[in-house]
C-alpha atoms as a PDB file:
ATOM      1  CA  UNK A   1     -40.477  -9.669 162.962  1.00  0.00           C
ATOM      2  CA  UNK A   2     -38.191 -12.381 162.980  1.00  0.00           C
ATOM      3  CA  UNK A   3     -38.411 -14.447 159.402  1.00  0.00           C
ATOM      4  CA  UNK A   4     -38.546 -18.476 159.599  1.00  0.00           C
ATOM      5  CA  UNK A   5     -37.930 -20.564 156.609  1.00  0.00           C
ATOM      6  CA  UNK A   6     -40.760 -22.274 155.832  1.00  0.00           C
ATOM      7  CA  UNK A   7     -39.162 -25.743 155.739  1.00  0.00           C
ATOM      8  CA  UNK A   8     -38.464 -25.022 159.419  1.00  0.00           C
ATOM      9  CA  UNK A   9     -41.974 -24.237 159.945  1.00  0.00           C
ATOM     10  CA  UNK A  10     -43.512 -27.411 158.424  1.00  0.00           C
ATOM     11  CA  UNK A  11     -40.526 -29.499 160.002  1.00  0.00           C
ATOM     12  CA  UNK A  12     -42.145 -27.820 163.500  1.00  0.00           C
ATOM     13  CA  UNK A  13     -45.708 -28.496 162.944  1.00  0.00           C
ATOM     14  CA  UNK A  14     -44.992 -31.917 161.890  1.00  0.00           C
ATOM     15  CA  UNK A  15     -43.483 -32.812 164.946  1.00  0.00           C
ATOM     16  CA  UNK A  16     -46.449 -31.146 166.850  1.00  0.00           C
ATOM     17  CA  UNK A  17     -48.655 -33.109 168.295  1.00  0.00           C
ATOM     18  CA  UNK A  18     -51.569 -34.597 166.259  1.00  0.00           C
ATOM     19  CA  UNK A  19     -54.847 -32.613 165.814  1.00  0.00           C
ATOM     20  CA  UNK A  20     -57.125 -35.623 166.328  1.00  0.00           C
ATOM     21  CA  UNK A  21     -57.520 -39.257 167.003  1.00  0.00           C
ATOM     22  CA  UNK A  22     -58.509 -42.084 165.132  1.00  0.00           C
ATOM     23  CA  UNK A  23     -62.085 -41.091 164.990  1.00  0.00           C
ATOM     24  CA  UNK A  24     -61.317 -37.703 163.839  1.00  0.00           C
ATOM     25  CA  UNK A  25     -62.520 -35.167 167.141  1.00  0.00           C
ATOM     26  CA  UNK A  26     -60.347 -32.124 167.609  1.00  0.00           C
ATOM     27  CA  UNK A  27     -57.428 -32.697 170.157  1.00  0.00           C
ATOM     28  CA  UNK A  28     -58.425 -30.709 173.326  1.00  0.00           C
ATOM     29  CA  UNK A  29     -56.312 -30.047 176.230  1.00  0.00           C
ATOM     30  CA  UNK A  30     -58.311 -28.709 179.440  1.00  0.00           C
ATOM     31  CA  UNK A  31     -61.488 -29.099 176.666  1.00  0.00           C
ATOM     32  CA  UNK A  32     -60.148 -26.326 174.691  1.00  0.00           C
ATOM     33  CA  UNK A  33     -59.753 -27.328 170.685  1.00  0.00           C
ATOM     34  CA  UNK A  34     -56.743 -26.944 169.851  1.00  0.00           C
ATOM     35  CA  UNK A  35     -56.202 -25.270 165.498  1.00  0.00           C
ATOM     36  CA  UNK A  36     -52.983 -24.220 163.960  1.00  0.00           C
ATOM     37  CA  UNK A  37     -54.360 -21.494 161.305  1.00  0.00           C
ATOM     38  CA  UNK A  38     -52.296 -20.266 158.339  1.00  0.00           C
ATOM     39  CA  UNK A  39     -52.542 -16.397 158.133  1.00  0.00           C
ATOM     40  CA  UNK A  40     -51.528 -14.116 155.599  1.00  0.00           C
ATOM     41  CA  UNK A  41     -48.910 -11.111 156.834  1.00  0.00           C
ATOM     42  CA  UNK A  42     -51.148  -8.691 156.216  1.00  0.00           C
ATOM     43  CA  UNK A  43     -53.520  -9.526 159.233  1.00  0.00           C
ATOM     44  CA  UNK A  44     -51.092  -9.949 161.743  1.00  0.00           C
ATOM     45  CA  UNK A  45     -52.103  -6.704 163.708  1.00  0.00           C
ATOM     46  CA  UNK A  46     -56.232  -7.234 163.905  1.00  0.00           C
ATOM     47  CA  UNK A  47     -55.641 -10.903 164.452  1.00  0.00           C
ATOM     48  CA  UNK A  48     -53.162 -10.250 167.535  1.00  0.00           C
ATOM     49  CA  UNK A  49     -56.050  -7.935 168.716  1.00  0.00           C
ATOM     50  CA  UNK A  50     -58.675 -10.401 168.180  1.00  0.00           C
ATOM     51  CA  UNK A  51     -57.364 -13.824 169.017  1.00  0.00           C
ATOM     52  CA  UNK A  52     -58.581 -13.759 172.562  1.00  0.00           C
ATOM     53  CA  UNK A  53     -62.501 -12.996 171.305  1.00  0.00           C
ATOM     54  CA  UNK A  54     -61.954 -15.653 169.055  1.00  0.00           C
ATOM     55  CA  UNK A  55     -60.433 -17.840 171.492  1.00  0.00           C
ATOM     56  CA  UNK A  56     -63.589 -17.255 173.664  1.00  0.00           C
ATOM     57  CA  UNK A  57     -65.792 -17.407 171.060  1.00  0.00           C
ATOM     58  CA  UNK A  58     -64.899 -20.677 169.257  1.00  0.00           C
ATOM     59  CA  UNK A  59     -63.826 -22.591 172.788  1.00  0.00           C
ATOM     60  CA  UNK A  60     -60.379 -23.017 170.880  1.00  0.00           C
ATOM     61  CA  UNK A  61     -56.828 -22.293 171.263  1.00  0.00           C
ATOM     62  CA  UNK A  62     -55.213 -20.968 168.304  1.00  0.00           C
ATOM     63  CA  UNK A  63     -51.823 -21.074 167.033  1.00  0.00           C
ATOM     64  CA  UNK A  64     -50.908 -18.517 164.073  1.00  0.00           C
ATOM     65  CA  UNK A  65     -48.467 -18.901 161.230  1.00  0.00           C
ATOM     66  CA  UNK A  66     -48.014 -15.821 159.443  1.00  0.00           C
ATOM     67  CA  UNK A  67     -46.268 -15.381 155.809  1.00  0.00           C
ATOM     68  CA  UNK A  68     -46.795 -14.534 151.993  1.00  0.00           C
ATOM     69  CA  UNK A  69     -50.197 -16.514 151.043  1.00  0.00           C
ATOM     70  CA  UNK A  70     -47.781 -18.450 148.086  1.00  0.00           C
ATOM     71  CA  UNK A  71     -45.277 -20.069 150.474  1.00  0.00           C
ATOM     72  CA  UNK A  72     -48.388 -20.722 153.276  1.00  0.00           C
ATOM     73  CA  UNK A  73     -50.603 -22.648 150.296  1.00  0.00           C
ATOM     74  CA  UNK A  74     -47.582 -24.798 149.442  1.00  0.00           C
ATOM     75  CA  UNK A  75     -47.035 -25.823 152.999  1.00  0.00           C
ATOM     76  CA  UNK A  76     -50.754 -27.029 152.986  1.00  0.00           C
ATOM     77  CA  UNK A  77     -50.017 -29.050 149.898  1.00  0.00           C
ATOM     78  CA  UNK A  78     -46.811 -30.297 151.542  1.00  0.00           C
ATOM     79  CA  UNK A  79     -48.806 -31.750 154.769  1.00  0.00           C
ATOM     80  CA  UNK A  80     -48.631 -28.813 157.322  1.00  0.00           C
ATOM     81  CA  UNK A  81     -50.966 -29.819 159.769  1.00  0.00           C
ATOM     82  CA  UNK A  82     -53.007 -26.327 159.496  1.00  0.00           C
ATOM     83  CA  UNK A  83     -56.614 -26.699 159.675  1.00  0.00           C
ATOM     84  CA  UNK A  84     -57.686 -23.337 158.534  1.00  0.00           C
ATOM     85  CA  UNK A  85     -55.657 -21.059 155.572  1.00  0.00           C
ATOM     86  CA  UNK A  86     -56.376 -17.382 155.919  1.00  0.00           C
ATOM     87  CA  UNK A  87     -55.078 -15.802 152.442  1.00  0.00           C
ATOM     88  CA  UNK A  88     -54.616 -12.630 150.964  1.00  0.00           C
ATOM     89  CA  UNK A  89     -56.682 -13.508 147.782  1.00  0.00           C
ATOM     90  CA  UNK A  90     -58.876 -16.108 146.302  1.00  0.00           C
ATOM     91  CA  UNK A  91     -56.642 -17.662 143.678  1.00  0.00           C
ATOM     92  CA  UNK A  92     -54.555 -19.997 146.197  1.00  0.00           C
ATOM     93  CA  UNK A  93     -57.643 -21.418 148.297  1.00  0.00           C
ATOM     94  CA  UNK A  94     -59.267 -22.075 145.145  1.00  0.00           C
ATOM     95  CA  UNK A  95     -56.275 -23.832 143.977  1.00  0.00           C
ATOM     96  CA  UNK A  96     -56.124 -26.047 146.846  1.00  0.00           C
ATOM     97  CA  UNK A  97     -59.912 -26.881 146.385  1.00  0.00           C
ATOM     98  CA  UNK A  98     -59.131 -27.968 142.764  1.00  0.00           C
ATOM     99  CA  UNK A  99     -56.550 -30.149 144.680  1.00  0.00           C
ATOM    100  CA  UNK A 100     -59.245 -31.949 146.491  1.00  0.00           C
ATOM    101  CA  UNK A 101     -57.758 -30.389 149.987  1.00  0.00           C
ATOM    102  CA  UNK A 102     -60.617 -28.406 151.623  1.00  0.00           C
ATOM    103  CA  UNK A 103     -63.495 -29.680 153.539  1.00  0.00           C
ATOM    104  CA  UNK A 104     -66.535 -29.656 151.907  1.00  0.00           C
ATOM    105  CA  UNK A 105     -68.316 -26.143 151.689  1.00  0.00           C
ATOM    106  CA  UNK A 106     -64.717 -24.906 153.131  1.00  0.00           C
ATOM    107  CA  UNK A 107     -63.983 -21.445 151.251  1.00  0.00           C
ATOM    108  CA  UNK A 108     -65.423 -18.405 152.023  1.00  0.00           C
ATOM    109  CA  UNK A 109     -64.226 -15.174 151.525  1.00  0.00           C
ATOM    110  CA  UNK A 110     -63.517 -13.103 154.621  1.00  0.00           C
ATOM    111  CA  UNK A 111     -62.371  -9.317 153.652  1.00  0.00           C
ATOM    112  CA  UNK A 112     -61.612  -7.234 150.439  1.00  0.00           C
ATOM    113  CA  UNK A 113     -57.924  -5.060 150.869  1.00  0.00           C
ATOM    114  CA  UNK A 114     -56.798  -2.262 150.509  1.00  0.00           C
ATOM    115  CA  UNK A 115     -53.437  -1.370 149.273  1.00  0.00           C
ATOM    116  CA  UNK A 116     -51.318   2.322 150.155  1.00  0.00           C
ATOM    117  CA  UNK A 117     -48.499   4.175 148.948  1.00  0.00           C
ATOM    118  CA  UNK A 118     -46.037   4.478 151.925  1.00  0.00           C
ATOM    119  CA  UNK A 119     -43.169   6.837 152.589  1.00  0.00           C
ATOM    120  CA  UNK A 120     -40.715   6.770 155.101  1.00  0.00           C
ATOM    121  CA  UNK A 121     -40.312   9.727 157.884  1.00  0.00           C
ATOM    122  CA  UNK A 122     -37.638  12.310 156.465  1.00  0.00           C
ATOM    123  CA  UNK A 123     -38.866  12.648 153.181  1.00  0.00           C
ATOM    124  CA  UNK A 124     -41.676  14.247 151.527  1.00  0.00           C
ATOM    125  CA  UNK A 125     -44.824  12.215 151.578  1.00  0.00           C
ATOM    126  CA  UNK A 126     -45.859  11.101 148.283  1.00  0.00           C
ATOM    127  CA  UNK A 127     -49.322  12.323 147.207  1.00  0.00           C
ATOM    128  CA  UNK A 128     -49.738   9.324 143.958  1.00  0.00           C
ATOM    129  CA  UNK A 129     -47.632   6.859 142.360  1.00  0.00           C
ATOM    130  CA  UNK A 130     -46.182   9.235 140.034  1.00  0.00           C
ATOM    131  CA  UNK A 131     -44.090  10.445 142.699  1.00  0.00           C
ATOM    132  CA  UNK A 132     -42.329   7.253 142.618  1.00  0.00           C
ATOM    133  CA  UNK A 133     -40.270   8.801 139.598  1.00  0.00           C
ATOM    134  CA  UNK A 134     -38.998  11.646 141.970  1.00  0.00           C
ATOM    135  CA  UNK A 135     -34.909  11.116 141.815  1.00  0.00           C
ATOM    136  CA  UNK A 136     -35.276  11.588 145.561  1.00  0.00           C
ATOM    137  CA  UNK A 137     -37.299   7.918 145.714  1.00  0.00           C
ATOM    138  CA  UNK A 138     -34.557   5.321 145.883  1.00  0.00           C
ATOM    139  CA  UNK A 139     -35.473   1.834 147.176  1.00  0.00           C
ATOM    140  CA  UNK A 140     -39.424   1.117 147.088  1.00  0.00           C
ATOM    141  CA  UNK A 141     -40.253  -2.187 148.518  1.00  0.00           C
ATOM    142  CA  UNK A 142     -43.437  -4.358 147.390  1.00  0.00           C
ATOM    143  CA  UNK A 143     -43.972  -7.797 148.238  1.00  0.00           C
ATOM    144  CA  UNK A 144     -42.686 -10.542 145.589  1.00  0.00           C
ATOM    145  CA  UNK A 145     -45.725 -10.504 143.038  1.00  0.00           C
ATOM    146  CA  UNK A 146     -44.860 -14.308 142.676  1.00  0.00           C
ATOM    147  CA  UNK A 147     -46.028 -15.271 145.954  1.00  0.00           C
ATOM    148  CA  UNK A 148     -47.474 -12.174 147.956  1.00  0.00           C
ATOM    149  CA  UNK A 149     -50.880 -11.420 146.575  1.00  0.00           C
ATOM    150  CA  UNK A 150     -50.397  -7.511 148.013  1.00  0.00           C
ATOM    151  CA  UNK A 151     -47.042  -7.651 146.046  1.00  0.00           C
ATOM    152  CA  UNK A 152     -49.029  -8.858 142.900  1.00  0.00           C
ATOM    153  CA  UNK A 153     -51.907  -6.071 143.475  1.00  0.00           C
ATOM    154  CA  UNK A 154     -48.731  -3.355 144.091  1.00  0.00           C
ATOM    155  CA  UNK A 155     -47.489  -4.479 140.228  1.00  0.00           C
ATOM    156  CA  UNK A 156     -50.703  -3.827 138.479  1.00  0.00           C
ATOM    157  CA  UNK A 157     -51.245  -1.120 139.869  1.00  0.00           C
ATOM    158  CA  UNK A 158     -47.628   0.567 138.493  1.00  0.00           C
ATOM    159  CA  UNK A 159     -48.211  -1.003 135.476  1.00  0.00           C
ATOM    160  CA  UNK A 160     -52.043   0.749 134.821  1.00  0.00           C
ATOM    161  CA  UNK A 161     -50.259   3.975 135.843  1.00  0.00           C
ATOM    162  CA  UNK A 162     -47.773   3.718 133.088  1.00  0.00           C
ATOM    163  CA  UNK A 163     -45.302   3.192 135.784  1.00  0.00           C
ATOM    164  CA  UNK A 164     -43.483   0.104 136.287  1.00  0.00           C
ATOM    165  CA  UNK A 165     -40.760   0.090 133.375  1.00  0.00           C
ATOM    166  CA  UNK A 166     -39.689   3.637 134.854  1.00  0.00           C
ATOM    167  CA  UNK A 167     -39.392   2.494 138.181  1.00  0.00           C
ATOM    168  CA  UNK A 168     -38.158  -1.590 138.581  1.00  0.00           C
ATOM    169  CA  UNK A 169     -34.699  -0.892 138.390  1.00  0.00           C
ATOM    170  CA  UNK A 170     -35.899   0.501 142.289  1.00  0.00           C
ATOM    171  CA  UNK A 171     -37.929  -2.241 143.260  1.00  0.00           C
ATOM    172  CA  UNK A 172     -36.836  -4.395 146.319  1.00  0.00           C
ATOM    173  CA  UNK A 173     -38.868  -7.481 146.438  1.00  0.00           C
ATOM    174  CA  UNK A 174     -39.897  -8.488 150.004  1.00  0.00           C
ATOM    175  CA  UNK A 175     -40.875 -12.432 151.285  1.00  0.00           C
ATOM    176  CA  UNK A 176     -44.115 -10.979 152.460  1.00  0.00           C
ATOM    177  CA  UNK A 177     -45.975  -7.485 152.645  1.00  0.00           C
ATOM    178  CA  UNK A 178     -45.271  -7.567 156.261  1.00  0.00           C
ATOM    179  CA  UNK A 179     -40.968  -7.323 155.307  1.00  0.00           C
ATOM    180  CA  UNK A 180     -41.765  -4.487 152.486  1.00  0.00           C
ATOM    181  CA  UNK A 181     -43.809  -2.649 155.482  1.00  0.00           C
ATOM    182  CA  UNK A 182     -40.856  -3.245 158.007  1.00  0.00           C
ATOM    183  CA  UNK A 183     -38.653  -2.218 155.274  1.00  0.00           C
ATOM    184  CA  UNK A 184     -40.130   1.403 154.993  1.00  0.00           C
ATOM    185  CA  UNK A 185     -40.750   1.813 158.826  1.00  0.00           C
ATOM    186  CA  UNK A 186     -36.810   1.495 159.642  1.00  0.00           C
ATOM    187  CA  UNK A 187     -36.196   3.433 156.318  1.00  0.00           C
ATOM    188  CA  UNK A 188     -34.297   0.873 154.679  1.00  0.00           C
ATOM    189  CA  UNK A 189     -37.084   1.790 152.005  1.00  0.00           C
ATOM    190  CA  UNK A 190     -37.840   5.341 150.891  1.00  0.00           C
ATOM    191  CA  UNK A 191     -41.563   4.035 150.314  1.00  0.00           C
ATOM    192  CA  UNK A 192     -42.862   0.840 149.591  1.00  0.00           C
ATOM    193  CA  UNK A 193     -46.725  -0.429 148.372  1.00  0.00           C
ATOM    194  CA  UNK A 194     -48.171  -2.029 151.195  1.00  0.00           C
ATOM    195  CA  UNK A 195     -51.625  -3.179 153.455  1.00  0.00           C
ATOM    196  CA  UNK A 196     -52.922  -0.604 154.460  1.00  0.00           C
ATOM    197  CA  UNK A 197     -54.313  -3.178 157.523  1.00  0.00           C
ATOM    198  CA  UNK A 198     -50.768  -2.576 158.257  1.00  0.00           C
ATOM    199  CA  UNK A 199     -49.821   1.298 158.859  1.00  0.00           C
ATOM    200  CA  UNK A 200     -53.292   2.040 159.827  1.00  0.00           C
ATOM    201  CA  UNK A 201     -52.629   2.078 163.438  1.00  0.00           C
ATOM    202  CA  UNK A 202     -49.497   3.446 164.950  1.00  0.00           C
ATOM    203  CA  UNK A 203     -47.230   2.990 161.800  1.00  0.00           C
ATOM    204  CA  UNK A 204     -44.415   5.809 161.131  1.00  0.00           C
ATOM    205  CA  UNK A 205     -44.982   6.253 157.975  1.00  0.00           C
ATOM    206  CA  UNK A 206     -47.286   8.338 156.133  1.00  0.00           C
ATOM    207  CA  UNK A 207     -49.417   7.084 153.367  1.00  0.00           C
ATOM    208  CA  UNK A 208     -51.842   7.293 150.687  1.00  0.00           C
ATOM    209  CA  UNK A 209     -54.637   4.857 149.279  1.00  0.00           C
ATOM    210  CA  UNK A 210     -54.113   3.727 146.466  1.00  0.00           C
ATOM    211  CA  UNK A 211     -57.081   3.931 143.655  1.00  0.00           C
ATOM    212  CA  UNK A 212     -58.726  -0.163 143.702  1.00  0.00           C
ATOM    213  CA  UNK A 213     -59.379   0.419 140.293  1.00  0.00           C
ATOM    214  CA  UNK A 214     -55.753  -0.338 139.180  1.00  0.00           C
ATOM    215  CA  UNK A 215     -55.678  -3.721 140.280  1.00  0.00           C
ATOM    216  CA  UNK A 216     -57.263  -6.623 140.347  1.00  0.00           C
ATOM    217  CA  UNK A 217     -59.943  -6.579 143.988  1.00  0.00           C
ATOM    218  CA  UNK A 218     -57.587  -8.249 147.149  1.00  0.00           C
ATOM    219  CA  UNK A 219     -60.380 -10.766 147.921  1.00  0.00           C
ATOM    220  CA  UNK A 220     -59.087 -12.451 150.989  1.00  0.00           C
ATOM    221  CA  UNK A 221     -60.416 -15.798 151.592  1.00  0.00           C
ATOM    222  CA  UNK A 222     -60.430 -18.444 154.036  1.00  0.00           C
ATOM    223  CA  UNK A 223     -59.853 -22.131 153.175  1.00  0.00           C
ATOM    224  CA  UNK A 224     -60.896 -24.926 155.843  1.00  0.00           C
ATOM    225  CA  UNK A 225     -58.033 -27.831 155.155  1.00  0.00           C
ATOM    226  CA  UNK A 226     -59.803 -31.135 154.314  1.00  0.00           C
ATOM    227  CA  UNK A 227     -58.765 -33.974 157.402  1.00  0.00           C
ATOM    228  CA  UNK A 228     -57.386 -31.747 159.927  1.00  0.00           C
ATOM    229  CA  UNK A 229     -59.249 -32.831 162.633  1.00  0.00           C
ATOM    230  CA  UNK A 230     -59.941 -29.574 163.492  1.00  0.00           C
ATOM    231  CA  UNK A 231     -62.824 -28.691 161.135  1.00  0.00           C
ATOM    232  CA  UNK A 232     -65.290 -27.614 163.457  1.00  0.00           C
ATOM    233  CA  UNK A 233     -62.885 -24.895 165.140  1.00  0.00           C
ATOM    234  CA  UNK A 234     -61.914 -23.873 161.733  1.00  0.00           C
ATOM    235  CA  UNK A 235     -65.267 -23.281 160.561  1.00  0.00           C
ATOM    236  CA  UNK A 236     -66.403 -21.385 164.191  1.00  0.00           C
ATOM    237  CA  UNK A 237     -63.192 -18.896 163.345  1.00  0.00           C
ATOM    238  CA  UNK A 238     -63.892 -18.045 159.822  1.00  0.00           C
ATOM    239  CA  UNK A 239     -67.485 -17.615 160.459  1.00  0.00           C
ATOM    240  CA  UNK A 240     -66.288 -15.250 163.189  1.00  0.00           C
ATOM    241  CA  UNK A 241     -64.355 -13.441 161.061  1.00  0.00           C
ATOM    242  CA  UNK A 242     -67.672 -13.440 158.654  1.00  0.00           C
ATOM    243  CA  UNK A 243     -69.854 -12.358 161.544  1.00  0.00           C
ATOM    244  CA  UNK A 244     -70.506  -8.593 162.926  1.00  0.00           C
ATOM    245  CA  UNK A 245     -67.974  -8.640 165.176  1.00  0.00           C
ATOM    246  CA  UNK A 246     -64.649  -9.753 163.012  1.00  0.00           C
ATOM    247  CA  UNK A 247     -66.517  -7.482 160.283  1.00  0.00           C
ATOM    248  CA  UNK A 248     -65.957  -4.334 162.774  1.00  0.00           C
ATOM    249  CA  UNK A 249     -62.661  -5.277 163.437  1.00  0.00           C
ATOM    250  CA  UNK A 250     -61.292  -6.145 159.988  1.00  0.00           C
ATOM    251  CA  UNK A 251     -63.040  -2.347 158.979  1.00  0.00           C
ATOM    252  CA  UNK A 252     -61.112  -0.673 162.011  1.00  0.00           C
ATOM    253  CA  UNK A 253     -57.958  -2.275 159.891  1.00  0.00           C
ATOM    254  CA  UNK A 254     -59.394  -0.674 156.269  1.00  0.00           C
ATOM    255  CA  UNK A 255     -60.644  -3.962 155.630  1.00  0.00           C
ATOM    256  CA  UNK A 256     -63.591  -3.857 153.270  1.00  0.00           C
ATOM    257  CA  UNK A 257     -66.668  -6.357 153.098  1.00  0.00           C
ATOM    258  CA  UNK A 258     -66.396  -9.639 151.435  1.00  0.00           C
ATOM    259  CA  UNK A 259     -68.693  -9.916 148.785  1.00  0.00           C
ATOM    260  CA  UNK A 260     -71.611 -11.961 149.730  1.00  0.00           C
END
């Protein structure tokens, strides 16, 4: 997956073309609604596989830009014409609400994750955390805790194993959980704390879930951007996502309910 800066990103959808008129309606082309929709890396496989339901669904046509929830919430606040922000936890869309940026009634969450303990082909598979110690574990790749809430669930859950002092001289922070799970695919990682939305279908590695009780819940929740012009579609795609059918396919992903 091919990594764009996200300067270059905002410069893009800046220059897109506008998301509404003057009197605020969704631009259309062919009367399909047109929504740009921030998406955190770790649901870039069951939103590839969905998109067209959705598409059908919601009358839109939707654009994706995928990264670490931290970088994606600071493009909103810079102006990044996204009407809906898909993020790996609740902290950033709640942040941009305090900002005065979302629609009114515009978060929701969407999906509870699930973190696992990958290791690369070649090597034995790691039954716990603890076998992060083993001298044969070099490199082990989490996202950046600063910006990637799966990178920031990955560090607690070291650090309530008694872990993380031991091992962070072997840490290799990636941009987004989607780099740390390339990372241990090509074996440029000998394991790595990832989504398990990520290696649960088709993945290389082998892996193993890692107990939620050692981090804080991954409560992944939507965030409708306040002025978009684009609202309506923004609202029809979370709600999807809310509904039975994005519920079955988030699950198929390890994706756990949303609290309610």
């Amino acid at each position: 997956m091919k990594r764009v800066s996200p300067l270059l990103l905002l410069a893009a959808a800046i220059l897109a073309p506008a998301c509404g008129g003057d009197d605020g309606e969704t631009a259309t082309r062919g009367g399909t609604a047109r929504i740009t929709v921030a998406a955190a890396s770790d649901l870039r496989d069951v939103l590839a596989e969905i998109q067209p339901a959705i598409e059908q669904s919601c009358g839109a046509s939707i654009t994706f830009a995928f990264g670490s929830s931290g970088q994606l919430k600071t493009q909103v606040e810079a102006g990044a014409p996204f009407a809906l922000f898909l993020s790996a936890d609740r902290q950033y869309p709640e942040q941009l609400q305090q900002a005065g940026l979302l629609a009114a009634e515009g978060l929701a969450p969407y999906a509870v994750g699930r973190i696992v303990l990958a290791t690369r082909q070649g090597i034995q598979p790691l039954a716990s955390l603890d076998g992060l110690r083993s001298g044969e574990v070099g490199r082990i790749a989490i996202g950046n805790p600063d910006h990637a809430p799966y990178g920031r669930a990955a560090k607690q859950a070291l650090e309530s194993s008694g872990l993380y002092a031991a091992i962070e001289s072997k840490l290799v922070l990636a941009e987004n959980i989607r780099q740390a799970t390339d990372y241990v695919e090509r074996g440029d990682a000998d394991a790595a704390i990832v989504s398990l939305a990520l290696v649960i279908k088709g993945s290389p590695v082998t892996y193993t879930v890692i107990d939620s009780g050692l981090h804080q819940p991954i409560e992944q929740t939507g965030a409708i951007i306040r002025g978009s012009g684009a609202e309506d579609a923004a609202h029809c795609m979370l709600e999807y996502l809310r509904g039975p059918q994005g519920q079955a396919a988030l699950a198929a992903y390890g994706f756990e309910e949303p609290p309610r």
